[in-house]
Protein backbone atom coordinates (compact mmCIF):
# COMPACT_ATOMS: atom_id res chain seq x y z
CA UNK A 1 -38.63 19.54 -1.99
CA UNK A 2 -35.39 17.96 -2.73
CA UNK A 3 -32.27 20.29 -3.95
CA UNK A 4 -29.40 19.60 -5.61
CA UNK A 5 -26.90 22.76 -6.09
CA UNK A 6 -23.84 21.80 -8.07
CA UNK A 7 -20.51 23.80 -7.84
CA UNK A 8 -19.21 25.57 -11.13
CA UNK A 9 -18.77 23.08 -13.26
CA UNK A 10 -15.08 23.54 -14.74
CA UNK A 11 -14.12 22.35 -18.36
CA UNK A 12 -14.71 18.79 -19.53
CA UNK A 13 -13.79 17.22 -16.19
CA UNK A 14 -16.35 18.94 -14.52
CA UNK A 15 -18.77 18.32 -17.34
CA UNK A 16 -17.83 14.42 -17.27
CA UNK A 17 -18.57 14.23 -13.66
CA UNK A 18 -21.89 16.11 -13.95
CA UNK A 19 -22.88 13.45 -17.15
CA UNK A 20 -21.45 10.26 -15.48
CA UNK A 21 -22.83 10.70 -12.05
CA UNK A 22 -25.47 13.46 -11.51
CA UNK A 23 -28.90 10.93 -12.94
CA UNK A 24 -27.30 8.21 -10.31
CA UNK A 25 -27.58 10.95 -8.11
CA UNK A 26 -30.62 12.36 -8.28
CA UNK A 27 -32.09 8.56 -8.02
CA UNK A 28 -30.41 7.64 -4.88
CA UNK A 29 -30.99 11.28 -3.46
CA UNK A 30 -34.78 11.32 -4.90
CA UNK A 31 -33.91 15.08 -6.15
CA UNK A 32 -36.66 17.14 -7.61
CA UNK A 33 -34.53 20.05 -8.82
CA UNK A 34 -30.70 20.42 -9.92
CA UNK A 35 -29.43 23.92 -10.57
CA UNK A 36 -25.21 23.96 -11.22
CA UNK A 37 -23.55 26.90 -12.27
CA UNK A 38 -21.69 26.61 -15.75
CA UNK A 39 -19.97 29.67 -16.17
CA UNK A 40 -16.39 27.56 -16.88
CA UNK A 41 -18.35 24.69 -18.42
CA UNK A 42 -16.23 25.68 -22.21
CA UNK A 43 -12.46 25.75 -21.39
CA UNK A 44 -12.73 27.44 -18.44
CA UNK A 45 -14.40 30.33 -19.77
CA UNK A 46 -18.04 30.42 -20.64
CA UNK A 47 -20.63 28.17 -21.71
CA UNK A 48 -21.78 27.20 -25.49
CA UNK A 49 -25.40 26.03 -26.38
CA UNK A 50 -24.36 22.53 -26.96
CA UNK A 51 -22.99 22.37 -23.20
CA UNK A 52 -25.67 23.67 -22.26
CA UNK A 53 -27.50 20.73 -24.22
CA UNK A 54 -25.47 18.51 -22.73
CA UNK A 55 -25.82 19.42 -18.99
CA UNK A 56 -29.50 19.47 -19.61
CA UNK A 57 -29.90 16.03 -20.94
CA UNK A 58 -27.52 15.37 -17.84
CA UNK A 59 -30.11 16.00 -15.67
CA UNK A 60 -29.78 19.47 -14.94
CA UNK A 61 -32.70 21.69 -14.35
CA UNK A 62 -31.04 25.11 -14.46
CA UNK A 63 -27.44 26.68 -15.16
CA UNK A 64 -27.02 29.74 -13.34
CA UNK A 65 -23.34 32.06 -14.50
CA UNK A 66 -21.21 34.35 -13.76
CA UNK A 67 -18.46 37.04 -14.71
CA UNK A 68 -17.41 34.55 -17.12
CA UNK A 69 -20.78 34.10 -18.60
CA UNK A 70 -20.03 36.32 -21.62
CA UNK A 71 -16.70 34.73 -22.54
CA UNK A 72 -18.07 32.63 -25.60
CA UNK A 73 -18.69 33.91 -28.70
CA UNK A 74 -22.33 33.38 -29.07
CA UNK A 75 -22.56 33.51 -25.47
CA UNK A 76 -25.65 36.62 -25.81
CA UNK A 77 -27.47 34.94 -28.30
CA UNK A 78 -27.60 31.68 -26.60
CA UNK A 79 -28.27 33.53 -23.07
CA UNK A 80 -31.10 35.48 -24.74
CA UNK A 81 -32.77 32.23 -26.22
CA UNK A 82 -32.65 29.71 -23.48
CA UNK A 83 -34.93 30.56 -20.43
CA UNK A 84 -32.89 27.78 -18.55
CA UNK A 85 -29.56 29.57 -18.69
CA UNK A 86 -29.21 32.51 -16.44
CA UNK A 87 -27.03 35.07 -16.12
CA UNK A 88 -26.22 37.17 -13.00
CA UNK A 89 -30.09 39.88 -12.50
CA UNK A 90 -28.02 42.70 -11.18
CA UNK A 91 -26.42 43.30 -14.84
CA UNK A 92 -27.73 46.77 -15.93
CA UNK A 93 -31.06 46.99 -17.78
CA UNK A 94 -31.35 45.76 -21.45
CA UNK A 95 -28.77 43.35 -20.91
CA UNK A 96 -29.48 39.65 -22.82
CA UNK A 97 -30.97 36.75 -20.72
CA UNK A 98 -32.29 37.14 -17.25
CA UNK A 99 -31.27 36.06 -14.10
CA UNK A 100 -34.27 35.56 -12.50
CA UNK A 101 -36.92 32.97 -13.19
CA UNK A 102 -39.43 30.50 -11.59
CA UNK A 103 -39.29 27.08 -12.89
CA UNK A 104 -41.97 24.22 -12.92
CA UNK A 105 -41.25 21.39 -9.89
CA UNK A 106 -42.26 17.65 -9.62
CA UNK A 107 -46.09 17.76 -8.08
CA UNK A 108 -46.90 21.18 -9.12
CA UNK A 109 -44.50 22.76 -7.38
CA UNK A 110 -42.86 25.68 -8.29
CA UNK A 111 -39.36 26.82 -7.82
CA UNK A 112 -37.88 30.70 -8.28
CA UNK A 113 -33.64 30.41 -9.30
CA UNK A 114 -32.33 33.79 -8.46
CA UNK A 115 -28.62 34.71 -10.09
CA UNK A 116 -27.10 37.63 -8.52
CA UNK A 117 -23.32 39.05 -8.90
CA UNK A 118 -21.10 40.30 -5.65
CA UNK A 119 -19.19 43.79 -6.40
CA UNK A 120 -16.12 43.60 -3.82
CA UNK A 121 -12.73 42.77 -6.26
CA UNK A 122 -15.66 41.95 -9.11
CA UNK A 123 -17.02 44.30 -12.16
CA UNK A 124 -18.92 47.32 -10.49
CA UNK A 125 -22.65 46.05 -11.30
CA UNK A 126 -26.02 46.99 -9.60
CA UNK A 127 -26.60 46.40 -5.83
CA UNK A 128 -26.93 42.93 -5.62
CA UNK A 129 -28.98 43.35 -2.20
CA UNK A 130 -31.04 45.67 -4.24
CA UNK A 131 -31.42 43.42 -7.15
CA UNK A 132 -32.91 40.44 -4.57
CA UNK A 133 -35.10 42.99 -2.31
CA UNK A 134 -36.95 43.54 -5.65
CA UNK A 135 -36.95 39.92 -6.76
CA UNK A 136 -38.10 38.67 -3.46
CA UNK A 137 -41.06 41.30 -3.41
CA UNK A 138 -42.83 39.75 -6.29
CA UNK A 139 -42.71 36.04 -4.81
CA UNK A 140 -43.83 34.65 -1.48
CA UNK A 141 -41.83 31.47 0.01
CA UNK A 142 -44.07 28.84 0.72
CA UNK A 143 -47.12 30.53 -1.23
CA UNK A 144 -46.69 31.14 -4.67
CA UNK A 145 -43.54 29.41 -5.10
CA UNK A 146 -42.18 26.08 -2.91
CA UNK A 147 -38.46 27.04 -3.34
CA UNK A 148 -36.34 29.80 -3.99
CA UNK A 149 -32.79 29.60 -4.53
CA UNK A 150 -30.19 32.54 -4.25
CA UNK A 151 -26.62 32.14 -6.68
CA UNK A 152 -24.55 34.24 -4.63
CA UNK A 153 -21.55 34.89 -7.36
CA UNK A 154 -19.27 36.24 -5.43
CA UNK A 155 -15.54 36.47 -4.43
CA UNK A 156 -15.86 38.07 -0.96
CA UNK A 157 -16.70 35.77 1.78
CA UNK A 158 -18.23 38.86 3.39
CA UNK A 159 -20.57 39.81 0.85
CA UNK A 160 -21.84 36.32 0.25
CA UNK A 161 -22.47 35.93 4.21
CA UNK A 162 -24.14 39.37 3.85
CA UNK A 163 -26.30 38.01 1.83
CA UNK A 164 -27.25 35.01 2.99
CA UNK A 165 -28.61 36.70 6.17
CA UNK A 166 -30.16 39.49 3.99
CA UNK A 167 -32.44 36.73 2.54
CA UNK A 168 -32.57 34.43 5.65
CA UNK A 169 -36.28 33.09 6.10
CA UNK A 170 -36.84 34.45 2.48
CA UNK A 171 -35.03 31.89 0.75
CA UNK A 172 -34.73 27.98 0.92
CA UNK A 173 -30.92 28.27 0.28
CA UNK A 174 -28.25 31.05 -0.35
CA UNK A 175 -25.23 29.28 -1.59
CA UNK A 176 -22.11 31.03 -3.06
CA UNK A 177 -19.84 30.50 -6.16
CA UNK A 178 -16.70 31.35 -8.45
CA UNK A 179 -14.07 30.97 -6.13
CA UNK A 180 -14.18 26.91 -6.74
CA UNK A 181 -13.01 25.99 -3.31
CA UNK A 182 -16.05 24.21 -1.20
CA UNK A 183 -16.28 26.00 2.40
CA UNK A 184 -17.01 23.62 5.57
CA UNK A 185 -19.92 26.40 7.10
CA UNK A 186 -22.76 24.67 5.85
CA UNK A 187 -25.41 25.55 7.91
CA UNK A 188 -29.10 26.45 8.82
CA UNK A 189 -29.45 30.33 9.81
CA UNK A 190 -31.64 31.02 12.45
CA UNK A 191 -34.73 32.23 9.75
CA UNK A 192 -35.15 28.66 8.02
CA UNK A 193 -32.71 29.31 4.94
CA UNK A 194 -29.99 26.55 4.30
CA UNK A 195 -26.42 28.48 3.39
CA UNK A 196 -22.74 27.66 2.28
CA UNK A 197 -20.43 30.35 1.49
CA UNK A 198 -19.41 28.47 -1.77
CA UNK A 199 -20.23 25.21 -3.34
CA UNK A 200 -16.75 24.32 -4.89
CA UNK A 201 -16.52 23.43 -8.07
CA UNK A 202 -17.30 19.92 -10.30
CA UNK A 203 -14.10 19.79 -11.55
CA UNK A 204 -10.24 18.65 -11.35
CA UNK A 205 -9.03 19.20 -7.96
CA UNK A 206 -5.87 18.45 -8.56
CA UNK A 207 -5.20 21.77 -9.84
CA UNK A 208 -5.33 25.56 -8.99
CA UNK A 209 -8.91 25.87 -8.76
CA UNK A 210 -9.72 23.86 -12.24
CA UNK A 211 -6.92 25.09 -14.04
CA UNK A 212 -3.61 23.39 -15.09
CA UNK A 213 -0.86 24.31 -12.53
CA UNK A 214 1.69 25.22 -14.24
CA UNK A 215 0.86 28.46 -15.76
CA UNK A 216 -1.12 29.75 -12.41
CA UNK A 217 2.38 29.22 -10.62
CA UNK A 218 4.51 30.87 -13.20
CA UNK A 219 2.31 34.15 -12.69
CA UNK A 220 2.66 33.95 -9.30
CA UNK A 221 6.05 33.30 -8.84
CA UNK A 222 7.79 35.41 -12.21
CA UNK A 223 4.70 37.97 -12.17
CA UNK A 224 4.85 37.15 -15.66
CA UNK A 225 1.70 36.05 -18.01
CA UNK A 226 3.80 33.95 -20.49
CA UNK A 227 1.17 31.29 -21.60
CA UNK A 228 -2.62 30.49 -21.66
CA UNK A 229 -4.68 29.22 -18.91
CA UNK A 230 -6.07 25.64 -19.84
CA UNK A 231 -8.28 23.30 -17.67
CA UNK A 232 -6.58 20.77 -15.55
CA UNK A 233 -7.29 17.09 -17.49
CA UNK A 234 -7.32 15.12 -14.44
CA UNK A 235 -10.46 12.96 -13.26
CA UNK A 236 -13.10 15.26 -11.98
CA UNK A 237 -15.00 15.63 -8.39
CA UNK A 238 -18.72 16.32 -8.47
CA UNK A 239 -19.23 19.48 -5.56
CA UNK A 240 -22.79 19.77 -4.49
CA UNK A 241 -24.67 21.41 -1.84
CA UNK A 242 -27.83 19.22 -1.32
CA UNK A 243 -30.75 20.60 0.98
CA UNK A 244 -34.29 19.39 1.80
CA UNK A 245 -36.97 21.81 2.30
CA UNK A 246 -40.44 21.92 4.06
CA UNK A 247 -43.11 22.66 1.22
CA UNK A 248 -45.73 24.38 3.28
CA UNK A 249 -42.89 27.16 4.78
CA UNK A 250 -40.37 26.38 2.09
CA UNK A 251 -37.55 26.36 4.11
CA UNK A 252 -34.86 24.20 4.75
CA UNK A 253 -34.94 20.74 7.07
CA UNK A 254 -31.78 19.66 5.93
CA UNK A 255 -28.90 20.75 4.26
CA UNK A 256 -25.44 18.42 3.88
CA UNK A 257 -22.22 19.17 1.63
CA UNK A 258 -22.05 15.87 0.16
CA UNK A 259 -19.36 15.11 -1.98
CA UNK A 260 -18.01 12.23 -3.71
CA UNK A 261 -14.62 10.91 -4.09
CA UNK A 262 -13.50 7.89 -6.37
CA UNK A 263 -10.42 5.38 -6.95
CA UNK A 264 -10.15 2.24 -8.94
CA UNK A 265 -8.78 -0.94 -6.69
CA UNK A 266 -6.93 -4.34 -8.22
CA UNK A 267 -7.99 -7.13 -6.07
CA UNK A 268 -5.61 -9.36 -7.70
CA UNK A 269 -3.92 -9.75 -3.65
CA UNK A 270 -7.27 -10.13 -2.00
CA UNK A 271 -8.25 -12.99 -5.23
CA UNK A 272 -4.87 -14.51 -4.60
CA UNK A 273 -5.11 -15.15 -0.52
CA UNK A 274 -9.22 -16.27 -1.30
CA UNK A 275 -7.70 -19.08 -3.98
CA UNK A 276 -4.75 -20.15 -1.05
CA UNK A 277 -7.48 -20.20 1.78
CA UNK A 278 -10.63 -21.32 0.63
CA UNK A 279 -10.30 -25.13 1.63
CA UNK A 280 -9.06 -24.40 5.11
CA UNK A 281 -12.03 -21.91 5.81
CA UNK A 282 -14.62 -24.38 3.87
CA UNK A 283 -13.35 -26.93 6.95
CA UNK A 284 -13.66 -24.26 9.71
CA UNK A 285 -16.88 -23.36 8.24
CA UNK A 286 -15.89 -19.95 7.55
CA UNK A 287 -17.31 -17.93 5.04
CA UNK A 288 -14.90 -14.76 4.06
CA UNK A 289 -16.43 -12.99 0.93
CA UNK A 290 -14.91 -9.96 -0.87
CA UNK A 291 -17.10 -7.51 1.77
CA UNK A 292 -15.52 -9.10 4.17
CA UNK A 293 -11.60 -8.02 2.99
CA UNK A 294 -13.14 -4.46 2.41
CA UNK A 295 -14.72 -4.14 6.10
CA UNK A 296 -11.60 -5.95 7.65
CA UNK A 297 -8.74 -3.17 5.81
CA UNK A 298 -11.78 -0.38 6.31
CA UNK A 299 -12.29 -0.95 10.01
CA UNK A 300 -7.78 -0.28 10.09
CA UNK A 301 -7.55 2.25 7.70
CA UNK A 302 -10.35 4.15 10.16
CA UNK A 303 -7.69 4.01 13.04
CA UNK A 304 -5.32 6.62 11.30
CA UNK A 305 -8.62 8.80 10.13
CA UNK A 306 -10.10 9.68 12.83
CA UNK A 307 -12.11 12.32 11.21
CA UNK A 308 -13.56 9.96 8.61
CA UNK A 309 -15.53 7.93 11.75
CA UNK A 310 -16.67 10.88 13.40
CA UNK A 311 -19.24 13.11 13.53
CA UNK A 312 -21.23 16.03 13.78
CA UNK A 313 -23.66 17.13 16.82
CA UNK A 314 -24.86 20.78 16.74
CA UNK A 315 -21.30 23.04 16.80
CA UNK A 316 -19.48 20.16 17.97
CA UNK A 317 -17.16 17.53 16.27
CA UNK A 318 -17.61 13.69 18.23
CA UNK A 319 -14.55 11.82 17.07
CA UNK A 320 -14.58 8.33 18.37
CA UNK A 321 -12.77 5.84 19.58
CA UNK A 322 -14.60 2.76 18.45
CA UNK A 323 -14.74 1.27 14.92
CA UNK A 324 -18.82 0.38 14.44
CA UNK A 325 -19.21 -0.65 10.96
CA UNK A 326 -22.46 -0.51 9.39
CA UNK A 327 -23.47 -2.94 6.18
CA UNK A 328 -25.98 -2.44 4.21
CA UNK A 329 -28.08 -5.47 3.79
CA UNK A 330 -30.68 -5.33 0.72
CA UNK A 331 -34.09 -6.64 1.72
CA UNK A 332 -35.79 -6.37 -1.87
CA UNK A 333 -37.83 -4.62 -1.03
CA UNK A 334 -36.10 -2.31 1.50
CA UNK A 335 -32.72 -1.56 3.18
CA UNK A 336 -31.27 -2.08 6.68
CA UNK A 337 -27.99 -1.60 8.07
CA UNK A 338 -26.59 -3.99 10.84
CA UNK A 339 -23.78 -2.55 13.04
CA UNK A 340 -20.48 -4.69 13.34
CA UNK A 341 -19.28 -3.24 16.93
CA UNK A 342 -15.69 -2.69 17.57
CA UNK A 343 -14.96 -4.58 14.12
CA UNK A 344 -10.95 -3.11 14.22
CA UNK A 345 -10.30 -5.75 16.96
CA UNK A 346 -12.13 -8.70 14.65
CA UNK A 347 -10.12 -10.73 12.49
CA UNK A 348 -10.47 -11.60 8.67
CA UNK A 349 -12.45 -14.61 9.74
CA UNK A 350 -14.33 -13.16 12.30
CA UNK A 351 -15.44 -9.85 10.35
CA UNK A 352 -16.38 -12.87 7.14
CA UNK A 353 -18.25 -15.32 9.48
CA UNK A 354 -20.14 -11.43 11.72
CA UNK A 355 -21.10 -10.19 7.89
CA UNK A 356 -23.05 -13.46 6.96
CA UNK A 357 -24.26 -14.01 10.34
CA UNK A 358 -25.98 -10.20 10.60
CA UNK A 359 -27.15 -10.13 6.75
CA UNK A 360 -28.88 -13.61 7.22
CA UNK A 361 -30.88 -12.50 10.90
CA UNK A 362 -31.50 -8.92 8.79
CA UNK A 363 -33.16 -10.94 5.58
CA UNK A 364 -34.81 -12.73 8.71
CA UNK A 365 -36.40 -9.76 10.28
CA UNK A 366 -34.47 -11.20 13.37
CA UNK A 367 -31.93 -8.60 14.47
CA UNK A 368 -32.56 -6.99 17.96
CA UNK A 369 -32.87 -3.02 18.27
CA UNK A 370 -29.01 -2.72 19.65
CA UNK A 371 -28.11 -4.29 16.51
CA UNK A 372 -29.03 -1.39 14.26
CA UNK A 373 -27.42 1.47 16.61
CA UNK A 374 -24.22 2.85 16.95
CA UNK A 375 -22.67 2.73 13.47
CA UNK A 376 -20.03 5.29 13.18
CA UNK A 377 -19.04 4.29 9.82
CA UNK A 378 -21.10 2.30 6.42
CA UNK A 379 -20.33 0.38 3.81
CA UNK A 380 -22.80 -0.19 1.03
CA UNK A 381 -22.13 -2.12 -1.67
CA UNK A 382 -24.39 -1.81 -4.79
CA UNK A 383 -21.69 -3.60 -7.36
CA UNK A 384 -23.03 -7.37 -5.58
CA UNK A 385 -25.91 -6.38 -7.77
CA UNK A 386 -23.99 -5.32 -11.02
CA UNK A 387 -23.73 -1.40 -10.20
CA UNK A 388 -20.49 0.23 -11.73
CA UNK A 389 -19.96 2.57 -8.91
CA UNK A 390 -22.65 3.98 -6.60
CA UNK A 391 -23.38 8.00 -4.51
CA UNK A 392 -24.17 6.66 -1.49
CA UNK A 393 -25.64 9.11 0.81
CA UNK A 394 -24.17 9.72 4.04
CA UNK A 395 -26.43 7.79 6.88
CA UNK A 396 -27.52 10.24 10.06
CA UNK A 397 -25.09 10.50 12.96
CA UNK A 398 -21.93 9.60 10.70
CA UNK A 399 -19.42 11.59 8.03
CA UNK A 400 -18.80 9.34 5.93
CA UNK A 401 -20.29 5.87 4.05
CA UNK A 402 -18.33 4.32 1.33
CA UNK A 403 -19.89 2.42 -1.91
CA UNK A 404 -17.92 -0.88 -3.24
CA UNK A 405 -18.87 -1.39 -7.13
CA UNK A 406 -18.66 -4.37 -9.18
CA UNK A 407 -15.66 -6.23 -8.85
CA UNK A 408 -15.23 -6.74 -12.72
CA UNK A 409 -12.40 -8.30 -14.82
CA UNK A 410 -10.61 -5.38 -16.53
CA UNK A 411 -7.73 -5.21 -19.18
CA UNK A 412 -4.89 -2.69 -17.41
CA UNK A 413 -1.93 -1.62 -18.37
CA UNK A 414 0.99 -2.93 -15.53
CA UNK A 415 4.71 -2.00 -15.15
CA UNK A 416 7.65 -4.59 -14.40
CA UNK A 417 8.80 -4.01 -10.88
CA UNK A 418 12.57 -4.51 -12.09
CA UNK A 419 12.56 -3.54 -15.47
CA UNK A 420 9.82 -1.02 -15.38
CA UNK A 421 8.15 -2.01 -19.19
CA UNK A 422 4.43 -1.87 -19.67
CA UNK A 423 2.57 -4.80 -20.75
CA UNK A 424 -1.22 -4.95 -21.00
CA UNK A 425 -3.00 -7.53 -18.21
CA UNK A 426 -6.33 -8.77 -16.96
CA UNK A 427 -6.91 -7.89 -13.56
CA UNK A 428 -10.16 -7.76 -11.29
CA UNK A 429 -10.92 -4.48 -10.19
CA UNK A 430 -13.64 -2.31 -8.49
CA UNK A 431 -13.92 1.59 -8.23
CA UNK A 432 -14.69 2.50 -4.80
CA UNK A 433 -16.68 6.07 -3.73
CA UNK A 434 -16.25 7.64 -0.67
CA UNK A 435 -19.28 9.79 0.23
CA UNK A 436 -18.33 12.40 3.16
CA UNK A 437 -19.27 15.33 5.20
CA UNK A 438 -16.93 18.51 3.96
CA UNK A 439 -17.79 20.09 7.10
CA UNK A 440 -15.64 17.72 8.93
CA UNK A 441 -13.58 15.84 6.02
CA UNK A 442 -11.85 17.69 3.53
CA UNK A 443 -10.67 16.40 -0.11
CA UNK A 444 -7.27 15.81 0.95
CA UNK A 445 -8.41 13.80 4.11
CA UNK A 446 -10.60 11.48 1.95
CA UNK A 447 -7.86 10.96 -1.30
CA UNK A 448 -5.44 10.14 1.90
CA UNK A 449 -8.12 7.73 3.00
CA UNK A 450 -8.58 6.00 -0.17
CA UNK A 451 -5.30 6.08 -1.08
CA UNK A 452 -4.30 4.14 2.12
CA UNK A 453 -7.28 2.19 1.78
CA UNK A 454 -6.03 0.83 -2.03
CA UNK A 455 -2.70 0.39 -0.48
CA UNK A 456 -4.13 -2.46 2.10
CA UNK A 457 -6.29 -4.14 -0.18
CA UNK A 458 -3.56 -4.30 -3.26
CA UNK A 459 -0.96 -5.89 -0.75
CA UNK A 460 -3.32 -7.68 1.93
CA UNK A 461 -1.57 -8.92 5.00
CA UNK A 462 -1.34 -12.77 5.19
CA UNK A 463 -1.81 -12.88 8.34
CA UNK A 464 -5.22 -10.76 8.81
């Protein structure tokens, strides 16, 4: 079975993250079941039935909570009516909802969502380790239920580590949440079960963990609680934890921290150098497409990112010094990916004329074994066939794969260099999604990435 855990979803960028990108990525990931935890889905504090609605027509399965559960108004009634909304199980007895509940899967399958709340620096509940001991006695992984997932709410790394050895070969996955900050120790334990100490959040990272800055650093700094806390507005980042399990054991095979990163890109430079050149490369016979700008400021930016083309091999971290580039080639039906070697020492020409030469042998079924080995970096690009923006998922033996989308004519709004007015323009423009490995790249490292990335293709060297 395929699993999808997303972070705490935080406000309305977290919710507008979850509704513009979660169905895209349950396609691409072929995910059977999506749990996210939506205790800050209403302003940061609670959950209402119609965002619970919402998430659901998203394309969520289950919403698991928190302390913050309660913080609506109608937050018990709407608990106590939908089965899909838990709660944390070790609240005391007679307490609305559940938190606890096995859920139809995709081919008869059956999956058991288990909500539980820490108690170090949190509200004195029930024993958590209690609470799962019992829920774990009435269900057998692998038997009577595929899949069983643990919500570790919890703000003590040590409790939620506690736990996920407590349950390890019980459980598919353990995965912690509410402290909104996604930890780089995803891993396997030794029993089967896939764990993360916390799944981050879906949410404005740009922020102190979802929340406007301003007032967080006021308290901190004047110990003084002057104003409200109010989400951050910014663009939100989907968080997920996303593990593959075995359906006869029902533990995990595979477990990755995917996330996603996005950022819009004006090609007007790259369209401008295309217009200037395209007679002299028609004579030389050279053939330099859009994918061929991207790979050629890609395989630079990689130079100064060394942790974006590297990878992971059991506890160890393989940074390389070699820029293979893998593109995707659709073969309708199908997918292969063709490896540009060394493609930093390539020119603008030569990366154009390598692209057309590999994607034509590939529609072929004419590329040689070596030819398909060795990538240590992909680019896909799903907007040559009309695609927005696309989740890529990150290919074996790399960190990182980015997605190109349509390059599409777009009214902007630019400023005068000199003068600094606004005036509205038409530009061509393509949002870009870096899909990467948190253990090894954190959000910082990729916005750096994409930032310097934009900054290439928006002033292109003439001389590439």
């Amino acid at each position: 079975m395929r699993l999808l855990f997303c972070g705490d979803v935080v406000g309305r960028p977290g919710r507008e993250a979850i509704v513009e990108h979660l169905a895209r990525l349950r396609r691409q990931l072929a995910i059977d079941f999506t749990i996210a935890n939506g205790e800050n889905a209403a302003g940061g504090f609670g959950i209402t039935a119609k965002i619970c609605d919402d998430l659901f027509a998203a394309g969520v399965d289950v919403i698991s909570g928190g302390n913050h559960i309660w913080d609506q108004r109608d937050a018990a009634a709407t608990i106590d009516r939908e089965p899909r909304l838990l709660r944390p199980q070790n609240y005391p007895s007679g307490t609305p909802g559940r938190g606890a509940a096995v859920y139809p899967a995709p081919g008869g399958r059956k999956i058991l969502v288990l909500n539980v709340m820490g108690r170090l620096f949190m509200d004195p509940l029930d024993d958590p380790f209690a609470c799962v001991e019992r829920e774990l006695a009435k269900h057998r992984l692998g038997a009577t239920v595929q899949a069983i997932v643990v919500d570790m709410h919890a703000e003590a790394t040590s409790e939620k580590m506690a736990m996920g050895h407590f349950v390890d070969g019980r459980a598919s996955l353990c995965v912690g949440t509410h402290t909104h900050v996604p930890t780089s120790d995803t891993m396997i334990l030794p029993g089967g079960t896939a764990y993360q100490t916390d799944a981050g959040m879906c949410g404005d990272y740009d922020s102190v963990i979802g929340m406007d800055k301003a007032e967080p650093i006021a308290r901190f700094t004047r110990k003084l609680r002057g104003g409200h806390l109010s989400v951050a507005g910014g663009e939100g980042t989907l968080c997920a934890v996303f593990v593959e399990t075995d359906d006869k054991t029902g533990l995990a095979k595979r477990v990755a921290p995917h996330v996603h990163s996005f950022i819009e890109i004006d090609f007007s430079a790259v369209d401008r150098i295309r217009s200037a050149n395209k007679a002299r490369w028609a004579a030389q016979g050279a053939r330099v497409s859009y994918t061929a700008f991207v790979a050629w400021a890609v395989s630079r930016v990689l130079r100064d990112f060394p942790m974006v083309n590297s990878a992971v091999s059991g506890n160890n971290v393989i940074y390389r010094g070699n820029v293979n580039l893998g593109m995707a080639v659709d073969l309708n039906p199908g997918l292969i990916v063709p490896v540009i070697h060394d493609a930093d020492h390539l020119g603008l020409i030569g990366i154009g004329n390598k692209i057309v030469d590999v994607a034509t042998r590939a529609r072929d079924r004419q590329l040689m074994p070596a030819e398909i080995q060795g990538a240590t970096f992909t680019i896909t690009n799903p907007g040559v066939l009309g695609t927005l923006v696309g989740l890529p998922i990150i290919p074996k033996g790399t960190s990182a794969i980015l997605g190109t989308g349509a390059i599409e004519k777009r009214v902007v709004v630019v400023s005068d260099s000199e003068t600094g007015a606004d005036s509205m323009a038409i530009r061509k423009r393509s949002l870009f999604s870096l899909a990467y490995d948190h253990r090894i790249v954190d959000g910082a490292d990729s916005a750096r990435f994409l930032s310097a990335l934009k900054e290439m293709l928006e002033s292109f060297p003439e001389d590439a």
